[in-house]
N, C-alpha and C. Protein backbone atom coordinates (compact mmCIF):
# COMPACT_ATOMS: atom_id res chain seq x y z
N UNK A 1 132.51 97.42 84.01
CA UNK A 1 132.55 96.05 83.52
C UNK A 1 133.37 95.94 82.24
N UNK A 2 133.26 96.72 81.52
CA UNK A 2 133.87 96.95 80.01
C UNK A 2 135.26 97.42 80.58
N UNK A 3 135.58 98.08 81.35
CA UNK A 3 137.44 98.33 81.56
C UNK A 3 137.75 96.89 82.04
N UNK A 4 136.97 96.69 82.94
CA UNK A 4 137.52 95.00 83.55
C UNK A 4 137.99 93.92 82.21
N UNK A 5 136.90 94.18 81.34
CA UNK A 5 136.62 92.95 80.52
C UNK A 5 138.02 93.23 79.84
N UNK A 6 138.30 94.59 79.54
CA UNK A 6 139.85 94.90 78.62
C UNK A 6 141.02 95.12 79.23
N UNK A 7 140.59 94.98 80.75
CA UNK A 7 141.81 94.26 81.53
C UNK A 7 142.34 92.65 81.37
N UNK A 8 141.18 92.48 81.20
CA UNK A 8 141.42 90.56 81.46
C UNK A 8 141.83 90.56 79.84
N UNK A 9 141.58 91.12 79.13
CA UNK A 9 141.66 90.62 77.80
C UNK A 9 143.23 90.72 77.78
N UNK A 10 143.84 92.12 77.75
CA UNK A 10 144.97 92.68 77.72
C UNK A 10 146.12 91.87 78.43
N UNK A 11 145.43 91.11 79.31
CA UNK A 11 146.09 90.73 80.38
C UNK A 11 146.58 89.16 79.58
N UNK A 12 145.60 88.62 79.43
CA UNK A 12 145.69 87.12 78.19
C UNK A 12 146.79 87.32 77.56
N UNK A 13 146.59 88.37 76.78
CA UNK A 13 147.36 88.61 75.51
C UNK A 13 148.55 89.15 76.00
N UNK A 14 148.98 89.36 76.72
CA UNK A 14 150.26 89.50 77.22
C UNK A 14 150.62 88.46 77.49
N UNK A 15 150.19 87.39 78.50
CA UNK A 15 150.59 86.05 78.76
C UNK A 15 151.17 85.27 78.04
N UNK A 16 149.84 85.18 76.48
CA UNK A 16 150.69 84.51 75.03
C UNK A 16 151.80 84.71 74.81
N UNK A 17 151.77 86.58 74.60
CA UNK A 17 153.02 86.85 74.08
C UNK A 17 154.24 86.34 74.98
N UNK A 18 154.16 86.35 76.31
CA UNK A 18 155.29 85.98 77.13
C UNK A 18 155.67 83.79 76.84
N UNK A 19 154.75 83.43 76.54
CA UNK A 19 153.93 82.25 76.40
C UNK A 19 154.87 81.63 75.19
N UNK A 20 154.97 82.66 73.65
CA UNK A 20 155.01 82.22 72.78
C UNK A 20 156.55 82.79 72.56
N UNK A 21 157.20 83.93 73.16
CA UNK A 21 158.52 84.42 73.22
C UNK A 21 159.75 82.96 73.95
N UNK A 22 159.12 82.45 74.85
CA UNK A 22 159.57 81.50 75.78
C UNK A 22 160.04 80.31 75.00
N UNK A 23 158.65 79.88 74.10
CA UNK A 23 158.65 78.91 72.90
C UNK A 23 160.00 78.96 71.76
N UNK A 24 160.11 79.98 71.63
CA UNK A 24 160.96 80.73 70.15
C UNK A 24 161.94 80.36 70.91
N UNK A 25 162.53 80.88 72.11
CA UNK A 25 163.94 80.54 72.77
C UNK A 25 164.05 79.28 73.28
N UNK A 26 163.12 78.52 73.17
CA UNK A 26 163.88 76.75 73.70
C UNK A 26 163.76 76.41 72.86
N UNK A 27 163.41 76.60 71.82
CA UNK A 27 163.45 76.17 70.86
C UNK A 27 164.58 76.69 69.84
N UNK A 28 165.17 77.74 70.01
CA UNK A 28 166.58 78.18 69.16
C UNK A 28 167.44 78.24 70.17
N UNK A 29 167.34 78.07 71.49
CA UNK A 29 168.23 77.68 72.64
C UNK A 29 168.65 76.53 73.21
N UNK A 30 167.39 76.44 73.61
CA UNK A 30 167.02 74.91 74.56
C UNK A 30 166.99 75.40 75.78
N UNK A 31 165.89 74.73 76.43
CA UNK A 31 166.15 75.18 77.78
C UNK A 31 167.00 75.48 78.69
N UNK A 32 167.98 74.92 78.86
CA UNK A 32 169.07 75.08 80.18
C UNK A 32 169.90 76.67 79.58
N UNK A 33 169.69 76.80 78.07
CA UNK A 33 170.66 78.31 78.12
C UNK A 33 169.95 78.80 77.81
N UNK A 34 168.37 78.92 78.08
CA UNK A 34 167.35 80.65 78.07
C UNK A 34 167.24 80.67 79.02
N UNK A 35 167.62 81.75 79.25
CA UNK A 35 167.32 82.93 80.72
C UNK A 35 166.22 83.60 80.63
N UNK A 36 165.68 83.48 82.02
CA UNK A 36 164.56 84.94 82.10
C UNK A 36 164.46 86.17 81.33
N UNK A 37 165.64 86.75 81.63
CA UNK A 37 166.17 88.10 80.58
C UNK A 37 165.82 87.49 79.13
N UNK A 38 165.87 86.60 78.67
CA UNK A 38 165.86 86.79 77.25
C UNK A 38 164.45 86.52 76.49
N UNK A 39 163.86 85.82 77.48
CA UNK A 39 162.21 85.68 77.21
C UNK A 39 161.30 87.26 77.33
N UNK A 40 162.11 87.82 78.56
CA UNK A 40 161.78 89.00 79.54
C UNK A 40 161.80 90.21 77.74
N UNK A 41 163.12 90.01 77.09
CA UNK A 41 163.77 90.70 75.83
C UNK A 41 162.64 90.70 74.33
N UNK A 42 162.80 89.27 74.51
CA UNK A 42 162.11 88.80 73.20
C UNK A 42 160.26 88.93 73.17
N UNK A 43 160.10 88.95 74.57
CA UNK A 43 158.20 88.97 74.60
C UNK A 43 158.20 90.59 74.82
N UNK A 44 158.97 91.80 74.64
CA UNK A 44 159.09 92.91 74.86
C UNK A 44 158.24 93.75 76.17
N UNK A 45 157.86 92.35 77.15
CA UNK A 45 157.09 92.88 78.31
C UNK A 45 158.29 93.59 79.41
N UNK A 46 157.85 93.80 80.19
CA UNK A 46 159.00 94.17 81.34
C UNK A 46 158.89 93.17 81.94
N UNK A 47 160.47 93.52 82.84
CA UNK A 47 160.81 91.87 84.02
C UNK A 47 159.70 92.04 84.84
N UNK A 48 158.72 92.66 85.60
CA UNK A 48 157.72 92.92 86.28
C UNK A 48 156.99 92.06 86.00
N UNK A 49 156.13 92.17 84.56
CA UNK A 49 155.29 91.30 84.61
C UNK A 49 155.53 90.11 83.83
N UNK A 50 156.84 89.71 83.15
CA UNK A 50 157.22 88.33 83.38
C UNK A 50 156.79 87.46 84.78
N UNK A 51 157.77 88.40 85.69
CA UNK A 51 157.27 87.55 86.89
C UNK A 51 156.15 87.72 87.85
N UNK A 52 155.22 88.18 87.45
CA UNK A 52 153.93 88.88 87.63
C UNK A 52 153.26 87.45 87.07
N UNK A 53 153.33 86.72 86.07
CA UNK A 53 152.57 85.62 85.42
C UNK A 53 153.54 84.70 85.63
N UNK A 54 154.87 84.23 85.86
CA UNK A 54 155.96 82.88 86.19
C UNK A 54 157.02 83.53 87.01
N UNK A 55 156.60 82.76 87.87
CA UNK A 55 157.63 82.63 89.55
C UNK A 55 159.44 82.18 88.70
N UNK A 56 159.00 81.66 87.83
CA UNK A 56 160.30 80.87 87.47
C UNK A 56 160.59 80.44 85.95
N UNK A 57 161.56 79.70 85.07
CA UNK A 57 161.41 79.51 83.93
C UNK A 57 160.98 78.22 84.24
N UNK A 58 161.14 77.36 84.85
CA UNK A 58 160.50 76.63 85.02
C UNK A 58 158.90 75.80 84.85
N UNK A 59 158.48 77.20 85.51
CA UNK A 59 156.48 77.45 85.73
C UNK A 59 156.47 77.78 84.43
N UNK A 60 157.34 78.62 83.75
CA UNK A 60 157.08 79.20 82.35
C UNK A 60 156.83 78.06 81.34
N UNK A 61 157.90 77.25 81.51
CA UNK A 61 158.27 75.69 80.55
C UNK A 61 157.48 75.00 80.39
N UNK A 62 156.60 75.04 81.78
CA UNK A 62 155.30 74.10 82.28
C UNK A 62 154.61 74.61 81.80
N UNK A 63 153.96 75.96 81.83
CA UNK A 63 153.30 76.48 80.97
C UNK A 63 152.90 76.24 79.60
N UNK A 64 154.07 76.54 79.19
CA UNK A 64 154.26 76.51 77.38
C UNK A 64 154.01 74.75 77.13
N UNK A 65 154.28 74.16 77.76
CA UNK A 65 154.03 72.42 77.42
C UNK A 65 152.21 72.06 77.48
N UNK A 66 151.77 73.11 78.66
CA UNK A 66 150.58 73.05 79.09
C UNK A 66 149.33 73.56 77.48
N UNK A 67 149.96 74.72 77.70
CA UNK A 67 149.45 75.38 76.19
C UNK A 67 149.48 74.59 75.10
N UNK A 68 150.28 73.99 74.89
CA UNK A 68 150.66 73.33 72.99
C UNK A 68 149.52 71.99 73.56
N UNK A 69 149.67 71.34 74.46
CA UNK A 69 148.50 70.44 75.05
C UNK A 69 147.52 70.50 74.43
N UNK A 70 146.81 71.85 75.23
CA UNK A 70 145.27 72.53 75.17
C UNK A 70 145.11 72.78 73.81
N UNK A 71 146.26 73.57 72.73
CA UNK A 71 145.56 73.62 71.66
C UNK A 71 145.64 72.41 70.60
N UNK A 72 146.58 71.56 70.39
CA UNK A 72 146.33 70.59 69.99
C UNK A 72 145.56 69.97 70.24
N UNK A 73 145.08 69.53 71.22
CA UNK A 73 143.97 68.71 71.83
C UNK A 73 142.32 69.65 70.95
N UNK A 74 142.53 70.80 71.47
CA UNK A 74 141.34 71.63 70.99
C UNK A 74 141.00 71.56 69.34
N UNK A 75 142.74 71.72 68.53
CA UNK A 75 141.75 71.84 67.09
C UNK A 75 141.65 70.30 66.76
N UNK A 76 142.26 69.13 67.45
CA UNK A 76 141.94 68.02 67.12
C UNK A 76 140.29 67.56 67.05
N UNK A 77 140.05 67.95 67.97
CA UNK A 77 138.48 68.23 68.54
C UNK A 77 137.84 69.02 68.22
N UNK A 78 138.02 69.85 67.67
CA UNK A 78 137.17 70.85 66.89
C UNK A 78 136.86 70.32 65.25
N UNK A 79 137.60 69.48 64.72
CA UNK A 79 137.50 68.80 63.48
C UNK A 79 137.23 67.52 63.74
N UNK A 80 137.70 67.23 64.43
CA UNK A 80 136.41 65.38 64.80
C UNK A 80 135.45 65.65 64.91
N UNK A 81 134.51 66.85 65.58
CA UNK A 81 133.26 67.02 66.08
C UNK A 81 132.45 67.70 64.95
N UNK A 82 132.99 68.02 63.79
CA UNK A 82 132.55 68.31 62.86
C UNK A 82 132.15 67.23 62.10
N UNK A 83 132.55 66.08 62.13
CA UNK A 83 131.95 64.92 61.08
C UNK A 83 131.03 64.28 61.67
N UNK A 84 130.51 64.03 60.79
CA UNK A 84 128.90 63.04 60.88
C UNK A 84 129.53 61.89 60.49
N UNK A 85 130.14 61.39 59.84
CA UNK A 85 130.03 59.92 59.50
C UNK A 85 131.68 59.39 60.26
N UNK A 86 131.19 57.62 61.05
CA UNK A 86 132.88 57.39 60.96
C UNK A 86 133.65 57.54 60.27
N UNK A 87 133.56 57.03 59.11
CA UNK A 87 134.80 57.04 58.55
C UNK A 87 135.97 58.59 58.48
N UNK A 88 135.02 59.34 58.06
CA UNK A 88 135.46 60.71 58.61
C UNK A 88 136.16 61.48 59.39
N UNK A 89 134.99 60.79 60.79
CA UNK A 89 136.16 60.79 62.15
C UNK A 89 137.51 60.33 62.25
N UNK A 90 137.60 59.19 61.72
CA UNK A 90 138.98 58.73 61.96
C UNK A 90 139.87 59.01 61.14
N UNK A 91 139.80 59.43 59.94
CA UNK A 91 140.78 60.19 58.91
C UNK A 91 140.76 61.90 59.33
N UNK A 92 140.17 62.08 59.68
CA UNK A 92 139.96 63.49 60.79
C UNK A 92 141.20 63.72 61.34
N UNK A 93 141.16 62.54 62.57
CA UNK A 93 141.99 62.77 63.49
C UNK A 93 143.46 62.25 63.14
N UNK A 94 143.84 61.57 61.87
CA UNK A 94 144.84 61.91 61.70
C UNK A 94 145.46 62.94 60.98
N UNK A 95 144.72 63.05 59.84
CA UNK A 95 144.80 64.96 59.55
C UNK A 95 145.25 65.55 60.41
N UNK A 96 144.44 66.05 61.25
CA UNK A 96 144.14 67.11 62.63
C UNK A 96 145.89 67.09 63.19
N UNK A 97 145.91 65.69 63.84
CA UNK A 97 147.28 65.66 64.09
C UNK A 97 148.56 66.28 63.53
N UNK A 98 148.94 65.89 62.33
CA UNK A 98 149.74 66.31 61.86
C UNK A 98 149.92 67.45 61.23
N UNK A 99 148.56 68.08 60.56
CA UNK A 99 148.58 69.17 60.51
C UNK A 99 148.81 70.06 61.88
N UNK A 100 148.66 70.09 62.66
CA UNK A 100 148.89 70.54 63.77
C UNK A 100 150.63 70.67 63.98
N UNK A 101 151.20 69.42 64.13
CA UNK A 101 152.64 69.15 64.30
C UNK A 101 153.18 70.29 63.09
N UNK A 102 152.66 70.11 61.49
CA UNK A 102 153.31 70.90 60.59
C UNK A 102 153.16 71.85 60.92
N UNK A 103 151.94 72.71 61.40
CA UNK A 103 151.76 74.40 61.16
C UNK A 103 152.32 74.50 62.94
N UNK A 104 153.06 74.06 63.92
CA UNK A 104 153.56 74.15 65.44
C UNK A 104 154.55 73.31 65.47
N UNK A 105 155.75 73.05 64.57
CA UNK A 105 156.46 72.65 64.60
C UNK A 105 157.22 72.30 65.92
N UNK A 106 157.56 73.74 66.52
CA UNK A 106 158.57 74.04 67.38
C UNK A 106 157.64 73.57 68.70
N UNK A 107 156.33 74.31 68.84
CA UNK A 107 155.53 73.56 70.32
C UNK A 107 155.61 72.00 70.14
N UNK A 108 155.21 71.21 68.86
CA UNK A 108 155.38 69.91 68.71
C UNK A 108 156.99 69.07 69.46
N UNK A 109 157.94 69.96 68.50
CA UNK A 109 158.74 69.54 69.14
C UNK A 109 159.55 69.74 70.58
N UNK A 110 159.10 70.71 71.36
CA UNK A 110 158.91 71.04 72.65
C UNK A 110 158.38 69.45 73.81
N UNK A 111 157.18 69.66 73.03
CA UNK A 111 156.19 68.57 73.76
C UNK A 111 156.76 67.37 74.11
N UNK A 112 157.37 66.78 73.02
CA UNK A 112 158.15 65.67 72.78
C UNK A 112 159.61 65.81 74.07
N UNK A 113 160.34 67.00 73.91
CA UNK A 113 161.56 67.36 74.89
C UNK A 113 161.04 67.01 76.28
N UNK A 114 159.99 67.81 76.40
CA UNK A 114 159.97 68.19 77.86
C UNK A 114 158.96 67.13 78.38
N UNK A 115 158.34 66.35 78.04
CA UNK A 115 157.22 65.59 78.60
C UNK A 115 157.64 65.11 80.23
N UNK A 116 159.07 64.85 80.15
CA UNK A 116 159.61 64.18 81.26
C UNK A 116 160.62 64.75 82.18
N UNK A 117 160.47 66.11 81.87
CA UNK A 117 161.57 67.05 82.17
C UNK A 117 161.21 67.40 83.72
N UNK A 118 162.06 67.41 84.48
CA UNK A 118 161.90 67.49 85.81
C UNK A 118 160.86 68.97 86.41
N UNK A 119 160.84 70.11 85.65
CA UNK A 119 159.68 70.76 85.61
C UNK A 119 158.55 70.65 85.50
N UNK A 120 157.98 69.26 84.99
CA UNK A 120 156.84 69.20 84.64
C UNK A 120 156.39 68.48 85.91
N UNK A 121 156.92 68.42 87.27
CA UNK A 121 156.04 67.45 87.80
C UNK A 121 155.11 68.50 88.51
N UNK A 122 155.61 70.09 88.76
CA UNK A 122 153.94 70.33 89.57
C UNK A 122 152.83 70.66 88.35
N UNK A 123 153.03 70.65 87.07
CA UNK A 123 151.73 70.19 85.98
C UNK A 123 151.38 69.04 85.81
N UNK A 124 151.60 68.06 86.57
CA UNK A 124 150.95 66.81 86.24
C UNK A 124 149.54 66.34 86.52
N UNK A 125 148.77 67.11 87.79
CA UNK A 125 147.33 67.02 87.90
C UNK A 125 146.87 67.46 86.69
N UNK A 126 147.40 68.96 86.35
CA UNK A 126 146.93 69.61 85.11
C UNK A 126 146.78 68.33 84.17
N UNK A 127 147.99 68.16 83.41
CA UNK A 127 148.04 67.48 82.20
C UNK A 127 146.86 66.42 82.36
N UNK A 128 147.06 65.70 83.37
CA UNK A 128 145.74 64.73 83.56
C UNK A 128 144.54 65.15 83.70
N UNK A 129 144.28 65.80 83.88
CA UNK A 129 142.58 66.75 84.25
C UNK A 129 142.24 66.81 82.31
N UNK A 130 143.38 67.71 82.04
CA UNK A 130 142.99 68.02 80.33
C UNK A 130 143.21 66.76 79.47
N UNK A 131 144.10 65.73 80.01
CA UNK A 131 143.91 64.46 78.69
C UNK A 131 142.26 63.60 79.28
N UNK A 132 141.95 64.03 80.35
CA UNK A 132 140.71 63.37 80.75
C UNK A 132 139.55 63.63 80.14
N UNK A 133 139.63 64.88 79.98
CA UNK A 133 138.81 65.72 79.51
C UNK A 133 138.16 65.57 77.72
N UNK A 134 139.55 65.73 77.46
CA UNK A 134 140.27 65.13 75.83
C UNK A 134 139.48 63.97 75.35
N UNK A 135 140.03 62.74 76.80
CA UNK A 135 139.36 61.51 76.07
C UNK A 135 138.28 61.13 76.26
N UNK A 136 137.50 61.69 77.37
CA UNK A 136 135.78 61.82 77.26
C UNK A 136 135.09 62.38 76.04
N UNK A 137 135.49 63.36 75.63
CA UNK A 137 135.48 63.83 74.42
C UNK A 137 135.32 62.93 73.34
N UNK A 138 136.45 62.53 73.30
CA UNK A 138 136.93 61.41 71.76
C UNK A 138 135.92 60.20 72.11
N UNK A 139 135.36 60.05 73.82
CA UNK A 139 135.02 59.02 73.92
C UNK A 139 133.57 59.05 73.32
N UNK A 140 133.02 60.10 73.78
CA UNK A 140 131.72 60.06 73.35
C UNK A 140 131.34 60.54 71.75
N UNK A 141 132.11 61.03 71.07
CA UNK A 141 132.31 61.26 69.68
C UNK A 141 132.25 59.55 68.60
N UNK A 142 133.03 58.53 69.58
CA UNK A 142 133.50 57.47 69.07
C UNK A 142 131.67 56.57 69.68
N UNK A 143 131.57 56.71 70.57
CA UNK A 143 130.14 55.87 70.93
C UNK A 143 129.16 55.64 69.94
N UNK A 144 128.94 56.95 69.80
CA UNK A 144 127.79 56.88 68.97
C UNK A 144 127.71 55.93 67.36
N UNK A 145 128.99 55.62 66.98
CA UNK A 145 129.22 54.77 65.73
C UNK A 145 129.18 53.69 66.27
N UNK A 146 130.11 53.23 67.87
CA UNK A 146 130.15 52.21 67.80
C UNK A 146 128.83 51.23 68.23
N UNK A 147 128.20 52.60 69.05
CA UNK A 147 126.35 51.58 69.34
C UNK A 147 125.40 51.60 67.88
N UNK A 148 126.42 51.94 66.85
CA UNK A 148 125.54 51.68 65.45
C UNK A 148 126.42 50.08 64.72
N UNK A 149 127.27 50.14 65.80
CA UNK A 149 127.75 48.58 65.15
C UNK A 149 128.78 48.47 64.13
N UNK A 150 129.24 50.08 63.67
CA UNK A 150 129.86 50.33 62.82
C UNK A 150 131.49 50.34 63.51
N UNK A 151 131.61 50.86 64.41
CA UNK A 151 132.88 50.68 64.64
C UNK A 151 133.64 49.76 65.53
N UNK A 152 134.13 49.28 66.38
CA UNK A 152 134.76 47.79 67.10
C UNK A 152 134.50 48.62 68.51
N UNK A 153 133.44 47.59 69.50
CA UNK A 153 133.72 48.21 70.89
C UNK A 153 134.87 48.18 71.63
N UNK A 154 136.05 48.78 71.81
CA UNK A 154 137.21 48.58 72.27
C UNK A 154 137.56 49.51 73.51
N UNK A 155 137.90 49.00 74.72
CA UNK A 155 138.74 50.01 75.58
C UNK A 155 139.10 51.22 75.08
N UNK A 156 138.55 52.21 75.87
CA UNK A 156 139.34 53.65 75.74
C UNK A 156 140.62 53.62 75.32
N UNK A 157 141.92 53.17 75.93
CA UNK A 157 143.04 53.67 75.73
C UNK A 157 143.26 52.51 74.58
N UNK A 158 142.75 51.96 74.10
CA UNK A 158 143.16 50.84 73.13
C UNK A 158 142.64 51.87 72.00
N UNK A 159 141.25 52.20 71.61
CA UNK A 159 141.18 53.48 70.80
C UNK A 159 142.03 54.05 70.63
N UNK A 160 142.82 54.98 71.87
CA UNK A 160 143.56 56.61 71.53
C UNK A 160 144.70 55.51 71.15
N UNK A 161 145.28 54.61 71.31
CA UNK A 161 146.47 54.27 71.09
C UNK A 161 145.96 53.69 69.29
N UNK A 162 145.14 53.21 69.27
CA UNK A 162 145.25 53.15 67.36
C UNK A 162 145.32 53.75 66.42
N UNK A 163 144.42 55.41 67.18
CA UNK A 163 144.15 56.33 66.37
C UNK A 163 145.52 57.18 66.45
N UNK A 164 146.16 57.18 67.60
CA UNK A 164 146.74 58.12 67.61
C UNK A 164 148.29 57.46 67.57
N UNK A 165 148.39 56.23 68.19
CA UNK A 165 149.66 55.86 68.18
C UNK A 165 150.69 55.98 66.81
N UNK A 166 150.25 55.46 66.17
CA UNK A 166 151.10 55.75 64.37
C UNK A 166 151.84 56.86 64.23
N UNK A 167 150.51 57.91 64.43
CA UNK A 167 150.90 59.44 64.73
C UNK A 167 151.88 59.72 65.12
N UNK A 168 151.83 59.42 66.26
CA UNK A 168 152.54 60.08 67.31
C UNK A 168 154.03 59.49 67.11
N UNK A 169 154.36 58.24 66.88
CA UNK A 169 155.57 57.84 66.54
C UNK A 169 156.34 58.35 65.33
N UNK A 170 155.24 58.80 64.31
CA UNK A 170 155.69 59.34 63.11
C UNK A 170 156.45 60.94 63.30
N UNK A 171 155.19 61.78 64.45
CA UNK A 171 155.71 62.56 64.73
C UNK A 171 157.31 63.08 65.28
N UNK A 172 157.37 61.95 66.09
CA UNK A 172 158.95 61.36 66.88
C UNK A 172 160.09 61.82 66.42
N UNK A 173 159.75 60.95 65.00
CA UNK A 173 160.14 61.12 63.65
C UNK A 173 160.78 61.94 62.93
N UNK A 174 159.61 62.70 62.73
CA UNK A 174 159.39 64.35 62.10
C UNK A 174 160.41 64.95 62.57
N UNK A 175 160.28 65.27 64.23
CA UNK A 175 160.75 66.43 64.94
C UNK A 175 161.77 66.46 64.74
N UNK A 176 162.66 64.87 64.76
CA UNK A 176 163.79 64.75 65.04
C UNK A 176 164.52 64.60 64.06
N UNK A 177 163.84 65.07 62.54
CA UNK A 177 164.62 65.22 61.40
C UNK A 177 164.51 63.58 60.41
N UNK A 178 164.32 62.80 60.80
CA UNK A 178 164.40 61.63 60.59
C UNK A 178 163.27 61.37 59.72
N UNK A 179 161.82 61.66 59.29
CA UNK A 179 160.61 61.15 58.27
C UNK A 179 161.40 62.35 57.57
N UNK A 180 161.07 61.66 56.51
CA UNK A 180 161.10 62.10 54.90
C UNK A 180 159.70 62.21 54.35
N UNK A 181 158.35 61.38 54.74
CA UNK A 181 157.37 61.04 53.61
C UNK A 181 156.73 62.75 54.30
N UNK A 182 155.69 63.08 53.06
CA UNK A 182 155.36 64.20 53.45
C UNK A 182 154.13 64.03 54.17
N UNK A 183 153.49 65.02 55.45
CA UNK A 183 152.80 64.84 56.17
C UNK A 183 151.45 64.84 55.76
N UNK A 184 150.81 65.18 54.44
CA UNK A 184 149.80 64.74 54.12
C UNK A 184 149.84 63.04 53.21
N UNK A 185 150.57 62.83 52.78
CA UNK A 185 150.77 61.10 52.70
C UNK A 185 150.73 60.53 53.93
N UNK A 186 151.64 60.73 54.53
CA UNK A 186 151.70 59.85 56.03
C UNK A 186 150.41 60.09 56.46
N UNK A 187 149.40 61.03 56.61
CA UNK A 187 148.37 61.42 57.58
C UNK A 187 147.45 60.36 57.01
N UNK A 188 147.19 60.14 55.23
CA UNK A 188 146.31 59.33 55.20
C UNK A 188 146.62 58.11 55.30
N UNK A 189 147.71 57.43 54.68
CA UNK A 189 148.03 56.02 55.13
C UNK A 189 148.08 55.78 57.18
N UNK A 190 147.47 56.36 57.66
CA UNK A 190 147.70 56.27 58.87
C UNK A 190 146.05 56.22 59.23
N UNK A 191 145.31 57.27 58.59
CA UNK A 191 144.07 57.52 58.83
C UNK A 191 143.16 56.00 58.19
N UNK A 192 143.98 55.88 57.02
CA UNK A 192 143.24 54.29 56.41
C UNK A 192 143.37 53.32 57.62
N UNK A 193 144.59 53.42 57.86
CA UNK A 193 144.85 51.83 58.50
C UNK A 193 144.33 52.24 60.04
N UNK A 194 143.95 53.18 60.68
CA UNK A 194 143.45 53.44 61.83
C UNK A 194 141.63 52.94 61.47
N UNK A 195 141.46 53.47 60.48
CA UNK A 195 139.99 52.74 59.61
C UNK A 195 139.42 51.46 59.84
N UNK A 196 140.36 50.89 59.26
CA UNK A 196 140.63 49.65 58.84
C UNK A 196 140.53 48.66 60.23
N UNK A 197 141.77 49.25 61.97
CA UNK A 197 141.22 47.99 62.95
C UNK A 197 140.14 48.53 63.49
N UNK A 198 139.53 49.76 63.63
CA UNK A 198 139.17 50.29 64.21
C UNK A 198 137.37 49.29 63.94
N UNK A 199 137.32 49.48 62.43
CA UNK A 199 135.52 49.26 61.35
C UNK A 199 135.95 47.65 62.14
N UNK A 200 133.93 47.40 62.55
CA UNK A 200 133.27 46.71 62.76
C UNK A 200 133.76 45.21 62.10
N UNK A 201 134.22 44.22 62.29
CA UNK A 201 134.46 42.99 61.72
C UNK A 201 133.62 42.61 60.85
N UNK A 202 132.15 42.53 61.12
CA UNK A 202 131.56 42.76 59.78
C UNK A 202 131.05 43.42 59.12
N UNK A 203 131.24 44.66 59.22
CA UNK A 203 131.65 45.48 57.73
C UNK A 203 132.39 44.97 57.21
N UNK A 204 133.74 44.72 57.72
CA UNK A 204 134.69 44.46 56.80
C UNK A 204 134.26 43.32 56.16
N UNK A 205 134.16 42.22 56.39
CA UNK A 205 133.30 41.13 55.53
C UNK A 205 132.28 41.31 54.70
N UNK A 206 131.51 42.33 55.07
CA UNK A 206 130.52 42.50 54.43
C UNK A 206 131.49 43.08 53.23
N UNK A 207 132.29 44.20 53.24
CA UNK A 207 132.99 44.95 51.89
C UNK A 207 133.88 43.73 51.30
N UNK A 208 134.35 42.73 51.63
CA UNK A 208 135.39 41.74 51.20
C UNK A 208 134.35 41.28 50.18
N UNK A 209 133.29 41.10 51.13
CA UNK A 209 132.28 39.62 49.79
C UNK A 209 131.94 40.61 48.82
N UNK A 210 131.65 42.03 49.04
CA UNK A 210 131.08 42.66 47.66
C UNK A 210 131.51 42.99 46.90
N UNK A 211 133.16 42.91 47.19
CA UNK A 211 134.31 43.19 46.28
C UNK A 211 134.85 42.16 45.70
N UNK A 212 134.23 40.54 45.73
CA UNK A 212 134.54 39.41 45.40
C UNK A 212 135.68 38.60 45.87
N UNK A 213 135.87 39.31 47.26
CA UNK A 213 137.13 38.53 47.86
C UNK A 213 136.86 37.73 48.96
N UNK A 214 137.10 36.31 49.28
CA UNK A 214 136.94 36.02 50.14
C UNK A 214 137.90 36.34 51.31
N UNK A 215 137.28 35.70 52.73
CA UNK A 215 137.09 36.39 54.34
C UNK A 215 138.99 36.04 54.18
């Protein structure tokens, strides 16, 4: 059981490495001029078990888009699920975001390339299974404030698009050389104003009158 277990392990960790070698070259290449051989070079596995784990660069591409997915999605969610209070949550998740984009630059900007790239269509059950997954998640994280009245009952995708939309355009941004502001400024002016439609209509009234402003 213990050789098995450090088969499967060994076996992972080869994958990454083939996983994260792939990454480095479309990203200082671009896809259409990395070759097998050079992923095959740079992940120092043999051509064997390159294609032992991807039929193709293709499956590989899909892969690597698949991965930056799962872990973004994961530490986004691993730090939302840590707060107790809304307000928290939602300055959370824009943190989460961009820190993410800063410290995965290159998967960030991958994600963005390939979303629509003709490889990705046999991952598309995938991708949908894991953003499903994702937003059940966020969904039930977000419930519990909003059956306290504290936050606005709103459609699922009307949520991910407030919390996350800003983001994600900013990111756009980022990748493509174009934001200047630095990513912990942007994260909170994004995290406020995601706050801000997100909080209960009257809270907000309630904080207007105690701050002496009228509605």
């Amino acid at each position: 059981m213990q050789r098995s277990g450090r088969r499967q392990e060994s076996s992972a960790l080869r994958r990454r490495q083939i996983l994260q070698a792939a990454l480095a070259c479309f990203a200082e290449h671009g896809f259409s001029q990395t070759t097998m051989e050079a992923i095959q070079r740079r992940s120092g596995a043999s051509n064997g078990t390159v294609y032992h784990f991807f039929k193709s660069k293709e499956q590989l591409a899909a892969a690597v888009y698949l991965a930056g997915i799962v872990d973004y999605q994961s530490c986004l969610l691993g730090e939302l699920e840590q707060c107790e209070e809304a307000r928290d949550g939602v300055l959370a998740v824009a943190r989460s975001h961009l820190r993410w984009v800063h410290e995965h630059f290159d998967w960030a900007r991958f994600l963005f390339q390939a979303r629509h790239a003709q490889f990705m269509a046999a991952s598309e059950a995938s991708i949908a299974e894991q953003n499903r997954t994702f937003a059940a998640r966020m969904s039930r994280w977000f419930s519990r404030h909003i059956e306290k009245g504290i936050l606005r009952p709103l459609a699922q995708d009307v949520y991910i698009s407030l919390l996350l939309g800003p983001c994600q355009e900013f990111t756009r941004l980022w990748v493509s050389g174009w934001a200047r502001t630095p990513l912990a400024v942007a994260s909170e002016a994004f995290g406020e104003a995601a706050w801000q439609g997100l909080l209960a209509e009257r809270k907000q009234l309630k904080g207007k009158q105690s701050s002496g402003k009228g509605p």
